[in-house]
Structure formats: C-alpha cells, structure tokens
Protein backbone atom coordinates (compact mmCIF):
# COMPACT_ATOMS: atom_id res chain seq x y z
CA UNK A 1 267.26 121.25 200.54
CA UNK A 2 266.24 117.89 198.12
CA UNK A 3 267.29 118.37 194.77
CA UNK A 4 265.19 116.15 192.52
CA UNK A 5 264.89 115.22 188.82
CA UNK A 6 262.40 112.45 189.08
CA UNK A 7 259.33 112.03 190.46
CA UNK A 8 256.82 109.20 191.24
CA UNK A 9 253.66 109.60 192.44
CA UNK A 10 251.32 107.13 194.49
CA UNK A 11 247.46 107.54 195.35
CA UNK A 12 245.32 106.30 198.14
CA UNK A 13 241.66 106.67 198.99
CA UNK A 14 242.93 109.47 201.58
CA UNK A 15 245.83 110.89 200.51
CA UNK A 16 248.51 111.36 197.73
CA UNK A 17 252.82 111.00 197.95
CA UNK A 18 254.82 112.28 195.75
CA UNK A 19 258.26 110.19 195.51
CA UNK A 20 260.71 112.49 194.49
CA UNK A 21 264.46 111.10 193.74
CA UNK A 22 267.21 111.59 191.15
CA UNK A 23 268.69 110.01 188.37
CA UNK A 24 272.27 108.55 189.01
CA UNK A 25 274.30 107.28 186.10
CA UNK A 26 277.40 106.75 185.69
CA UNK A 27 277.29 105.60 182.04
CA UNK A 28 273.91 106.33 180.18
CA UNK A 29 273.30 102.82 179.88
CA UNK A 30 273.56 102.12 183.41
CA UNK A 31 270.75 104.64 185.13
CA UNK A 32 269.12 103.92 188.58
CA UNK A 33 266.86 106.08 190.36
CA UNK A 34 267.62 107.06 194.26
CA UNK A 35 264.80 107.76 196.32
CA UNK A 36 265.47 111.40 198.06
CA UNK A 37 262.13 111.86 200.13
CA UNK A 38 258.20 111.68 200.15
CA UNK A 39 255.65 113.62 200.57
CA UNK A 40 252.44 112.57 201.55
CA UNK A 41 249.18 115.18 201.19
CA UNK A 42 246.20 115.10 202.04
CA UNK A 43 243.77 115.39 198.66
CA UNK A 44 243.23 119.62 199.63
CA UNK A 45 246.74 120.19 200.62
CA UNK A 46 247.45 118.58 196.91
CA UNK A 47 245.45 120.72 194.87
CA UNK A 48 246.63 123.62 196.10
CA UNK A 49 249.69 122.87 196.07
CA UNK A 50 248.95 121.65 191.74
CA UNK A 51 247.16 125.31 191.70
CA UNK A 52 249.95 127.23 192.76
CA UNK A 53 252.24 125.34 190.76
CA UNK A 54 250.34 125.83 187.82
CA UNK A 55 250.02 129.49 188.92
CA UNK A 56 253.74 129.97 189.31
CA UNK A 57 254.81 127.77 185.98
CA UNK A 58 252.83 129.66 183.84
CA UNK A 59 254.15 133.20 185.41
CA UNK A 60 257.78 131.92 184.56
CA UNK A 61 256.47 131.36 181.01
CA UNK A 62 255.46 134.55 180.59
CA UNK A 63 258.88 136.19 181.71
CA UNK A 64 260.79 134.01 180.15
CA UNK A 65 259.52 131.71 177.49
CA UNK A 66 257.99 128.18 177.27
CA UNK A 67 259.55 125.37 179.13
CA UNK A 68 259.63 122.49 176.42
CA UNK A 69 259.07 119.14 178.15
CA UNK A 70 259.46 115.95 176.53
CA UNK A 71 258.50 112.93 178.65
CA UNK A 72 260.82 110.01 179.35
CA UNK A 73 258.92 106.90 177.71
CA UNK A 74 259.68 103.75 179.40
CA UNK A 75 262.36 101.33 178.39
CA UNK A 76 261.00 97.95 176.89
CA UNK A 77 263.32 94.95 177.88
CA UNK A 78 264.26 93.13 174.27
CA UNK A 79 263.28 89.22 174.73
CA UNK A 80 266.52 87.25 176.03
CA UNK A 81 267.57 84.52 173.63
C-alpha cells in the first residue's frame, strides 16, 4: 500500500500517468515532495477509472457530507536583491 497526498499528472498522445507522492516537511517552510509511484493508463483505462471515482466521491458525500477542498496555489519566488 502507497499512501499519497500529492499528485502530478502527465499526458501523452497515448496514454496518461498519474505521479502520486507525499509531502515531507520537517518545518513548514522547508516542504519537498517524494515521488511514491506512477501510474501510467491508457486514455479508456483513465476514464473509467475518473468515472468511478466520481461515482464513489459523490456516494461518500451523500453519507457523510461534502469534502471541502481548497487547492494549494503555487509559491511565487520573491526577486533576490
């Protein structure tokens, strides 16, 4: 088992890989992200798999409330002096 609380994604003409990894930090300011595995699908095998996720996220809505998701907006480097 892979836990994961990040995920990349990547997109060719024949297939799709999702990079999934998790964040390390030791101190907030200090984050990096370690690669745990990918998965690469073929265009079908990925939309099933977004349907049944879809499927199955909305069922856990519905027994036990909303998942609130707020997305992580990237970090903007301030200019060096």
């Amino acid at each position: 088992m892979v836990y994961a609380n990040n995920a990349h994604f990547a997109t060719s003409p024949w297939d799709l890989t999702l990079i999934f990894g998790q964040a390390i930090a030791s101190d907030p300011q200090d984050v990096h992200l370690e690669q745990r595995v990918a998965v690469t699908l073929s265009p079908q095998t990925a939309k099933a798999v977004a349907e049944f996720l879809v499927r199955n996220v909305a069922a856990y809505e519905q027994q036990f409330g909303e998942i609130r998701y707020t997305p992580i907006q990237p970090q903007t480097e301030e200019p060096s002096a």
